[in-house]
PDB file of N, CA and C in Angstrom:
ATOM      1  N   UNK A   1       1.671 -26.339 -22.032  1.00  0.00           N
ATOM      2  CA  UNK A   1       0.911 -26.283 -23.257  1.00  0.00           C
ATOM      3  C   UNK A   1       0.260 -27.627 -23.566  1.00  0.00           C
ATOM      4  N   UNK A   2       0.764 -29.094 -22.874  1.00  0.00           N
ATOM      5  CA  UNK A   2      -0.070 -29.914 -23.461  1.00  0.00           C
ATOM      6  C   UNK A   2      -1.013 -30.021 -22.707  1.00  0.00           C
ATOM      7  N   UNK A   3      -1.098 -29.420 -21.900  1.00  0.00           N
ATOM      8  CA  UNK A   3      -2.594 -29.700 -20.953  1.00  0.00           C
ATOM      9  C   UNK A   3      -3.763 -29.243 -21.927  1.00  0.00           C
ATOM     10  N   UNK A   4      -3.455 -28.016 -22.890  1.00  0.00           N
ATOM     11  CA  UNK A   4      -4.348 -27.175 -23.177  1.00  0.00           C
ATOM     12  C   UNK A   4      -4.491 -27.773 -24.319  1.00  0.00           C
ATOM     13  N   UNK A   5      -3.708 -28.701 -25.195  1.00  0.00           N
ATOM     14  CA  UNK A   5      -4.389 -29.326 -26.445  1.00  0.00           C
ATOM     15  C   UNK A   5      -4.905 -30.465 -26.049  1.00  0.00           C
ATOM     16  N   UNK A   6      -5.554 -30.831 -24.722  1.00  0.00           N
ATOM     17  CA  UNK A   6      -6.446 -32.040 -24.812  1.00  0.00           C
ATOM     18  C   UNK A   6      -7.555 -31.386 -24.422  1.00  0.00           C
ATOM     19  N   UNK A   7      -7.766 -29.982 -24.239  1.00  0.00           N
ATOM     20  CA  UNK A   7      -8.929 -29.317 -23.783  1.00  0.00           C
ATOM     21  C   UNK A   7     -10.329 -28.983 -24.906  1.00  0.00           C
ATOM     22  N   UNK A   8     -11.227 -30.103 -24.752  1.00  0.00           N
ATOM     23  CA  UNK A   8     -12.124 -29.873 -25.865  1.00  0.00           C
ATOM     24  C   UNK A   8     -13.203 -29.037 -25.769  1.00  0.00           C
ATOM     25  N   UNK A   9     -13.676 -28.343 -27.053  1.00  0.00           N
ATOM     26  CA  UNK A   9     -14.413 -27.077 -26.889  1.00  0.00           C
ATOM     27  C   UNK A   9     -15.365 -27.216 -28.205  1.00  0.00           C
ATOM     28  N   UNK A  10     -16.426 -26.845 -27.948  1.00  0.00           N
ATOM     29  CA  UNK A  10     -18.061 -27.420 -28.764  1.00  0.00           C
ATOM     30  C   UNK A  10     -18.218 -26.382 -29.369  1.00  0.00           C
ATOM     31  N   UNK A  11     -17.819 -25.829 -30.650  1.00  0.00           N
ATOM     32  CA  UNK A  11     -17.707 -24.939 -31.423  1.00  0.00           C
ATOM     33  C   UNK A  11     -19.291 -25.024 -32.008  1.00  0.00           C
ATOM     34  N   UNK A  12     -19.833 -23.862 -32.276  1.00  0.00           N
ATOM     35  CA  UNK A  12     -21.325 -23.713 -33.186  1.00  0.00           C
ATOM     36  C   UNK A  12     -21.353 -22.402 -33.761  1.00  0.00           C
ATOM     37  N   UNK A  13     -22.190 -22.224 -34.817  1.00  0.00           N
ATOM     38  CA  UNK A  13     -22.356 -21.554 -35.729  1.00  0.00           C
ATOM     39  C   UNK A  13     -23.970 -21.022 -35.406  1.00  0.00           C
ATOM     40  N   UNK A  14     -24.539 -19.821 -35.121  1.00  0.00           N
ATOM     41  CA  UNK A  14     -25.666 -19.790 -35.203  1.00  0.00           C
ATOM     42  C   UNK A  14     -25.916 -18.850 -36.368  1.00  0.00           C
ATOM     43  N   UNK A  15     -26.947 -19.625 -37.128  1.00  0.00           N
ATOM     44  CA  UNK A  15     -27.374 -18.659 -38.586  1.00  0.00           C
ATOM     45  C   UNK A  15     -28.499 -17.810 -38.583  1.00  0.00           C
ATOM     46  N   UNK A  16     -29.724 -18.091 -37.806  1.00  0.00           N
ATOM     47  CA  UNK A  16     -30.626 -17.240 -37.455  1.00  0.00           C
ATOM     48  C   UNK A  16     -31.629 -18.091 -36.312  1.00  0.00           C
ATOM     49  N   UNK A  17     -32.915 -17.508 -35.990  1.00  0.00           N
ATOM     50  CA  UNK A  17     -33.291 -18.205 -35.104  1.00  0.00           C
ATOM     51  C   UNK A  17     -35.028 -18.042 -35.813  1.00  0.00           C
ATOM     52  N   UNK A  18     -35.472 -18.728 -34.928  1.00  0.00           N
ATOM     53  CA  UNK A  18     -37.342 -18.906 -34.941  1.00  0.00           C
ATOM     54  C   UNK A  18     -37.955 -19.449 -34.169  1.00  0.00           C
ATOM     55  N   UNK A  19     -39.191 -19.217 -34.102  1.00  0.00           N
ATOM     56  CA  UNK A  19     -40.143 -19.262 -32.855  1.00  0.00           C
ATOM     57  C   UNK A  19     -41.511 -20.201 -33.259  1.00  0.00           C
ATOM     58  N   UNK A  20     -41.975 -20.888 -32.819  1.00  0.00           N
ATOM     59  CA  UNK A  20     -43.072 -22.244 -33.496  1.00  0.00           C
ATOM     60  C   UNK A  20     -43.605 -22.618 -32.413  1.00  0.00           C
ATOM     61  N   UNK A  21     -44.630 -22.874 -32.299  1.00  0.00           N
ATOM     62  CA  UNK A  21     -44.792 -23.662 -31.450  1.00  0.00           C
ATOM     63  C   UNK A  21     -44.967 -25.327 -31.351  1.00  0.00           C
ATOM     64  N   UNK A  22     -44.544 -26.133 -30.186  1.00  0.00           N
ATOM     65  CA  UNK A  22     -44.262 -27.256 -30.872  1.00  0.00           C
ATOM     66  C   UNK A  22     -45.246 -28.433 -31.129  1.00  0.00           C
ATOM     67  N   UNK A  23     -46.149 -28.065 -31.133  1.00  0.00           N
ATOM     68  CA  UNK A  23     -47.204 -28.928 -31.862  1.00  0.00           C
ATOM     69  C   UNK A  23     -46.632 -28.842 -33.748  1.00  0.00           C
ATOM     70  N   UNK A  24     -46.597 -27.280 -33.905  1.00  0.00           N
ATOM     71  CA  UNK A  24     -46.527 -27.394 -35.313  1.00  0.00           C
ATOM     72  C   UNK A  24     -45.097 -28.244 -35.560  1.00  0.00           C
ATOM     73  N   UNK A  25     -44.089 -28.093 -34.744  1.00  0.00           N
ATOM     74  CA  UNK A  25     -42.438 -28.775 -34.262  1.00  0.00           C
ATOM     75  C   UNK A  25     -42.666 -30.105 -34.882  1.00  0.00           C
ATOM     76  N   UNK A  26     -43.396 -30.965 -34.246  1.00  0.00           N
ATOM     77  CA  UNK A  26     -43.695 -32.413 -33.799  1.00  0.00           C
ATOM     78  C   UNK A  26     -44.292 -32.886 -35.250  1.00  0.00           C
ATOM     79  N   UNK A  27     -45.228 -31.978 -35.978  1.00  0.00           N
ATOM     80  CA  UNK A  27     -45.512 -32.439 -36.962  1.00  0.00           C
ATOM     81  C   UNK A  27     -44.845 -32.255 -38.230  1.00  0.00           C
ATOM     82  N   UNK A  28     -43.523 -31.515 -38.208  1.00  0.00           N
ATOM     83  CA  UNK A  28     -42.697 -31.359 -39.386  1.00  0.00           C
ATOM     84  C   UNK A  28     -41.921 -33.050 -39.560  1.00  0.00           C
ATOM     85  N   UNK A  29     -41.706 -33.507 -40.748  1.00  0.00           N
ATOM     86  CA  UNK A  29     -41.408 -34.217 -41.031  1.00  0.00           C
ATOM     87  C   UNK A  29     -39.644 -34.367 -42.072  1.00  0.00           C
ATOM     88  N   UNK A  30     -39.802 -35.283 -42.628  1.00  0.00           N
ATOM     89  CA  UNK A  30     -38.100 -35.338 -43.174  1.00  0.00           C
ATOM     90  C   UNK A  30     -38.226 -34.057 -44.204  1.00  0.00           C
ATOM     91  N   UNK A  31     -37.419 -33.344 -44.513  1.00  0.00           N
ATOM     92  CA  UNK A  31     -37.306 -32.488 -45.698  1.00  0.00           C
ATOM     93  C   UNK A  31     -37.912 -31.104 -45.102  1.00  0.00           C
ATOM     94  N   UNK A  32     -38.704 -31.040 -43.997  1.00  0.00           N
ATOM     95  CA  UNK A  32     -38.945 -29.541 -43.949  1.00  0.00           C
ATOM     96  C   UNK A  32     -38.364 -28.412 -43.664  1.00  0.00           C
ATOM     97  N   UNK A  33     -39.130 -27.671 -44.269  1.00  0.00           N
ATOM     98  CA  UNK A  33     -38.081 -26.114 -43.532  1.00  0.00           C
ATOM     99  C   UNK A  33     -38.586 -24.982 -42.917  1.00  0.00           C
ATOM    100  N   UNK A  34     -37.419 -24.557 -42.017  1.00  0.00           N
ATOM    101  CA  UNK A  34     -37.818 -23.908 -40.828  1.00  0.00           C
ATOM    102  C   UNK A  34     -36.998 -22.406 -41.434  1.00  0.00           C
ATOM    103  N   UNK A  35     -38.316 -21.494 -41.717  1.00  0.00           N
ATOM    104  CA  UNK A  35     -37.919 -20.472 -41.960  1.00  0.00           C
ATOM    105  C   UNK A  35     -36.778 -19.633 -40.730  1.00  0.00           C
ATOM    106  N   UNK A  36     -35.872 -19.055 -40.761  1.00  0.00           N
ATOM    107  CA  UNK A  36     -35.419 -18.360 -40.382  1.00  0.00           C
ATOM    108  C   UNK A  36     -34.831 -16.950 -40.109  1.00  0.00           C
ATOM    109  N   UNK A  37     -35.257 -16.251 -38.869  1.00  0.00           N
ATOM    110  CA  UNK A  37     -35.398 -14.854 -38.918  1.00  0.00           C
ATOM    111  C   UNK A  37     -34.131 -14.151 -38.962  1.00  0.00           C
ATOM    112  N   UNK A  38     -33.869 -13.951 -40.228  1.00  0.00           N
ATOM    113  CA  UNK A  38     -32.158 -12.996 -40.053  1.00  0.00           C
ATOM    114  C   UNK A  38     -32.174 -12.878 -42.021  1.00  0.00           C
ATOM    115  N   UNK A  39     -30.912 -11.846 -42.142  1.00  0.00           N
ATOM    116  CA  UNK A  39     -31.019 -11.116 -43.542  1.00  0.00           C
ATOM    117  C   UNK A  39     -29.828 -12.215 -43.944  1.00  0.00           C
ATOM    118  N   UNK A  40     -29.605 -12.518 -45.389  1.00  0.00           N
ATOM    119  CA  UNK A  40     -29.012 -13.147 -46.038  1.00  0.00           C
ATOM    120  C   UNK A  40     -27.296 -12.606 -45.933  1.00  0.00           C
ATOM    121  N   UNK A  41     -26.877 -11.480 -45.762  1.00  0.00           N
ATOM    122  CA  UNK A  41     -25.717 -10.982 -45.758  1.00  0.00           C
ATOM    123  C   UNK A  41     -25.483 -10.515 -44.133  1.00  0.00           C
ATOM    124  N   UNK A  42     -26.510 -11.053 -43.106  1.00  0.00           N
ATOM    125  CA  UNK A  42     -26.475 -10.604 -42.038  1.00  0.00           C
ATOM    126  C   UNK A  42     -24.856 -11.563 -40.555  1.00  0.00           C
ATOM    127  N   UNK A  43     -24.303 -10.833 -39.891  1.00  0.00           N
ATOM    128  CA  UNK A  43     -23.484 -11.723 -39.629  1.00  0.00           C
ATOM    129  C   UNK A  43     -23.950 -12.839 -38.511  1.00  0.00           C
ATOM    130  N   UNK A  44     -23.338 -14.004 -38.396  1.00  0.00           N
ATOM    131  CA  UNK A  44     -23.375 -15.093 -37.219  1.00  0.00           C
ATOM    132  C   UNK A  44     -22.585 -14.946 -36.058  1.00  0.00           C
ATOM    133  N   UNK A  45     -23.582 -15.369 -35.530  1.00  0.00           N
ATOM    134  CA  UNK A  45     -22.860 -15.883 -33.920  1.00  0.00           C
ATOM    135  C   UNK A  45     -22.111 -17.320 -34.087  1.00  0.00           C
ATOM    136  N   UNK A  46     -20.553 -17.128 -33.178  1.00  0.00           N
ATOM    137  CA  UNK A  46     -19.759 -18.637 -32.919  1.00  0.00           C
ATOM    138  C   UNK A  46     -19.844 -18.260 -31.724  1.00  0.00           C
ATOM    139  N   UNK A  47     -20.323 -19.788 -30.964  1.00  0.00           N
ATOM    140  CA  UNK A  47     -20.174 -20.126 -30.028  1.00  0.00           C
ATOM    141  C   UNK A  47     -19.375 -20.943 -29.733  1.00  0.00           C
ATOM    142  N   UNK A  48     -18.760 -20.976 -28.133  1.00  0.00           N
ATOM    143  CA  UNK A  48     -17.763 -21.884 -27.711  1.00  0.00           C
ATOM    144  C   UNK A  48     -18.829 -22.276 -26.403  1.00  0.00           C
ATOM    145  N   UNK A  49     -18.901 -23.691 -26.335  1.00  0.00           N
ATOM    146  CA  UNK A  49     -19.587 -24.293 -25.455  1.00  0.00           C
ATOM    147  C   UNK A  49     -20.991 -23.385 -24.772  1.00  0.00           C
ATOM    148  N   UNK A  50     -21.729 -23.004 -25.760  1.00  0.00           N
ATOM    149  CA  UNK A  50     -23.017 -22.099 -25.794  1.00  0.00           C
ATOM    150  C   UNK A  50     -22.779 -20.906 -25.829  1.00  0.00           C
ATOM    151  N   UNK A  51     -21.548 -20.310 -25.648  1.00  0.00           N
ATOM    152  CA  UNK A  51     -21.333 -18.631 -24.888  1.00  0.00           C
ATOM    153  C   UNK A  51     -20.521 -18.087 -26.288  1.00  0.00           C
ATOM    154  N   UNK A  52     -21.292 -17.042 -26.675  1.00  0.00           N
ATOM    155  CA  UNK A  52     -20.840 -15.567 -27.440  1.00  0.00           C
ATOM    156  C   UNK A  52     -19.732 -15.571 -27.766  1.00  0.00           C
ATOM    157  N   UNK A  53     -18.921 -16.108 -28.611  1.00  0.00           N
ATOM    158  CA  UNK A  53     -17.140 -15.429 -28.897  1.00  0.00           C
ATOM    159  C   UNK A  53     -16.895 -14.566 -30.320  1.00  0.00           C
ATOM    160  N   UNK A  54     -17.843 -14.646 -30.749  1.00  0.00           N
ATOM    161  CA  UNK A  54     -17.237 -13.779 -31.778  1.00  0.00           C
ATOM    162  C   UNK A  54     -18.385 -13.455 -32.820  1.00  0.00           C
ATOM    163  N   UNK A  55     -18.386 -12.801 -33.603  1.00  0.00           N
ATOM    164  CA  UNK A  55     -19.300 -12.713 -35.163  1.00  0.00           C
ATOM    165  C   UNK A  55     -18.516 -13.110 -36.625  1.00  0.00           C
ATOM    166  N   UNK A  56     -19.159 -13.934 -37.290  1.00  0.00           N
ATOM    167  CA  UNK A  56     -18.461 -14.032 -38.651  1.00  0.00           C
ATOM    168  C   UNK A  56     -19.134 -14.012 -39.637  1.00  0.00           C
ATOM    169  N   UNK A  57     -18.928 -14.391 -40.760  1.00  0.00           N
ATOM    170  CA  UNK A  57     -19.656 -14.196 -41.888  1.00  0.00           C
ATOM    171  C   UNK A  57     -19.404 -15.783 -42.653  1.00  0.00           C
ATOM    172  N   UNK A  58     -20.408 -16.374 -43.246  1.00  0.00           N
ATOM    173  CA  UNK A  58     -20.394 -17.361 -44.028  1.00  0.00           C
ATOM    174  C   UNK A  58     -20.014 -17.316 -45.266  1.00  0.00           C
ATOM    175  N   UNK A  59     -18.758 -17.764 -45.670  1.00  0.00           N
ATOM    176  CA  UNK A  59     -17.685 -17.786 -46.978  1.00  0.00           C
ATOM    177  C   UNK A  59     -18.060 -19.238 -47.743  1.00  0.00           C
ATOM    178  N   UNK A  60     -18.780 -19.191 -49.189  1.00  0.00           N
ATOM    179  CA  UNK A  60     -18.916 -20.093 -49.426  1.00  0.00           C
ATOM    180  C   UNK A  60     -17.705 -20.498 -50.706  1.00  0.00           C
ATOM    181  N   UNK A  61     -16.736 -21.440 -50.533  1.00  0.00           N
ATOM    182  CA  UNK A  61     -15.820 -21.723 -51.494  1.00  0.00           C
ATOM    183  C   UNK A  61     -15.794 -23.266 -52.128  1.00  0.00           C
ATOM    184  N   UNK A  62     -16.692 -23.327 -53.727  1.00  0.00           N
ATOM    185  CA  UNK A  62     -16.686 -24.613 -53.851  1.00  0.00           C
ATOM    186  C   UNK A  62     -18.248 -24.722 -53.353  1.00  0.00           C
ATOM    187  N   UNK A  63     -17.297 -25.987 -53.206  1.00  0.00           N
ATOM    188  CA  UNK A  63     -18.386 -27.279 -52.341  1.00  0.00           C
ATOM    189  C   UNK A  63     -18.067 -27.297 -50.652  1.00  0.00           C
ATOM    190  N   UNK A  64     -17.460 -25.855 -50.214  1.00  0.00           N
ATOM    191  CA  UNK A  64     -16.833 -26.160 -48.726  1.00  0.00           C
ATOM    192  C   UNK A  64     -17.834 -24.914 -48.262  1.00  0.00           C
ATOM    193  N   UNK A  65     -18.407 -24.795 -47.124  1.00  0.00           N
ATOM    194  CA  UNK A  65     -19.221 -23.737 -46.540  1.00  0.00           C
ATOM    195  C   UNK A  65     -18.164 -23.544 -45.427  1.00  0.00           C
ATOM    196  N   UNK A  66     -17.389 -22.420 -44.792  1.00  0.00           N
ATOM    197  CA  UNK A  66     -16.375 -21.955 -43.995  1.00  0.00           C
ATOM    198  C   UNK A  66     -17.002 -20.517 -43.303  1.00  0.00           C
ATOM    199  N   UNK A  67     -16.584 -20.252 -41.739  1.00  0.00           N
ATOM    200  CA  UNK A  67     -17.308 -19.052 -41.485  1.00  0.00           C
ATOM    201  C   UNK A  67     -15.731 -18.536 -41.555  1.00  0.00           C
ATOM    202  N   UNK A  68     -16.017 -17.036 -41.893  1.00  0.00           N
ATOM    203  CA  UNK A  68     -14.716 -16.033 -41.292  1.00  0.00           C
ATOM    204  C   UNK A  68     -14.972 -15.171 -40.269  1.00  0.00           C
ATOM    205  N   UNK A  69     -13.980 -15.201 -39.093  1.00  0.00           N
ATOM    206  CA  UNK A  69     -14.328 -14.256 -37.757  1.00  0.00           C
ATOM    207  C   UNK A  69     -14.028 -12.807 -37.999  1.00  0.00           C
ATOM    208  N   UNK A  70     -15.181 -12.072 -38.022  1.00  0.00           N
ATOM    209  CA  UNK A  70     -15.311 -10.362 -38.502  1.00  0.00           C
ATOM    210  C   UNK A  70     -14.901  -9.908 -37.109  1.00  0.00           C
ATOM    211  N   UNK A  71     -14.963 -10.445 -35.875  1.00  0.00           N
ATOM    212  CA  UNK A  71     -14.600  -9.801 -34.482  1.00  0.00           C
ATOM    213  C   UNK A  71     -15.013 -10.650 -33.607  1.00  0.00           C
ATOM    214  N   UNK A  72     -14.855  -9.529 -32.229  1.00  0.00           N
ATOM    215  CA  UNK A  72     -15.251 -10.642 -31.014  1.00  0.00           C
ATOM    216  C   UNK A  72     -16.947 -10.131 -30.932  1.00  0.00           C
ATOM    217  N   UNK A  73     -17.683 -11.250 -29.740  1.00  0.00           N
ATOM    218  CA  UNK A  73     -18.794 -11.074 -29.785  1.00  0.00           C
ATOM    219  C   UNK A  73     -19.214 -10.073 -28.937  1.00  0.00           C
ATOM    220  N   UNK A  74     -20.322  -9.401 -28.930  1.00  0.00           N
ATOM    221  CA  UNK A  74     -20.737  -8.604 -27.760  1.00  0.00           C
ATOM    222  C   UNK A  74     -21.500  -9.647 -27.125  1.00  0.00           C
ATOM    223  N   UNK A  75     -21.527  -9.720 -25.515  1.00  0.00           N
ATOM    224  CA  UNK A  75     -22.647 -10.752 -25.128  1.00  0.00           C
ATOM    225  C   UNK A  75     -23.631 -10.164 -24.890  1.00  0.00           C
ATOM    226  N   UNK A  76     -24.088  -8.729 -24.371  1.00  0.00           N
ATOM    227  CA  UNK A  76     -25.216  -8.230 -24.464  1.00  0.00           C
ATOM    228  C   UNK A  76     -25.909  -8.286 -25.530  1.00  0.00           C
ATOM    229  N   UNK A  77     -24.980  -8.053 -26.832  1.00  0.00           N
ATOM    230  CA  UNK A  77     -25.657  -7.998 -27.855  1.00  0.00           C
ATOM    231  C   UNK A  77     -26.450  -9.287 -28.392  1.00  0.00           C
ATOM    232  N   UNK A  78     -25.784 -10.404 -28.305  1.00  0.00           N
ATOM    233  CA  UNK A  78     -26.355 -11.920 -28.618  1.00  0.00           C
ATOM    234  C   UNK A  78     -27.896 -11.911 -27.301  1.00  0.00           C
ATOM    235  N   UNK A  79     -27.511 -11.526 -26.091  1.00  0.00           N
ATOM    236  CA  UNK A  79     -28.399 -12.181 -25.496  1.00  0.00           C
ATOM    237  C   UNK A  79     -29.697 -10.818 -26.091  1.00  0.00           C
ATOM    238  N   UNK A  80     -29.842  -9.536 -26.354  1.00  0.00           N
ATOM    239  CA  UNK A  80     -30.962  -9.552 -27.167  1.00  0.00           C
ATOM    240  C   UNK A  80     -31.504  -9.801 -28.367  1.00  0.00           C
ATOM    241  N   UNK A  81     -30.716 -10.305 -29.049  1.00  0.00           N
ATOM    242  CA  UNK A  81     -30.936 -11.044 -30.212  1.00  0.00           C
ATOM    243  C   UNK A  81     -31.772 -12.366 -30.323  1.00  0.00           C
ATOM    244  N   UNK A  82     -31.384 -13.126 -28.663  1.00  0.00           N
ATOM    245  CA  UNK A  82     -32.045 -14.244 -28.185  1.00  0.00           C
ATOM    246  C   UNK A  82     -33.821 -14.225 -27.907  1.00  0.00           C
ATOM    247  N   UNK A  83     -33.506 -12.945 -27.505  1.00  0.00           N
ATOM    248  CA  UNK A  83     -35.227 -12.779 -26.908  1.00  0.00           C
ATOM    249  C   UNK A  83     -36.196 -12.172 -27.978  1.00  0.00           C
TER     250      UNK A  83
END
């Protein structure tokens, strides 16, 4: 078991995605915003080192933003979500 608690893993949250091209990219500056394509109550992708593990939902408590894991991920399902 201690092998496996020095094993580090790049946890991410994806909230929605968008498409720009990057001329318009290059010219956004401090403060802008990048609309994003997904519904407000819609669930997220967690990733573990880029790859699909699960779906959750964003729990906001306070001043703390926390995701909760609703299940595991489908990876078919993320990778058409991607395209």
């Amino acid at each position: 078991m201690s092998q496996l608690g020095s094993v580090k893993v790049e946890l991410s949250v994806v909230l929605g995605q968008s498409a720009m091209p990057i001329a318009q990219f290059l010219r956004m500056g401090r403060g802008a915003v990048i609309p994003l394509h997904c519904e407000e109550e819609e669930p997220v992708w967690i990733l573990a080192n880029g790859h699909p593990i699960a779906r959750g939902e964003i729990v906001i408590q306070g001043d703390r933003v926390t995701v909760a894991i609703l299940g595991p991920a489908d990876v078919n399902d993320f990778v058409a979500h991607a395209a």
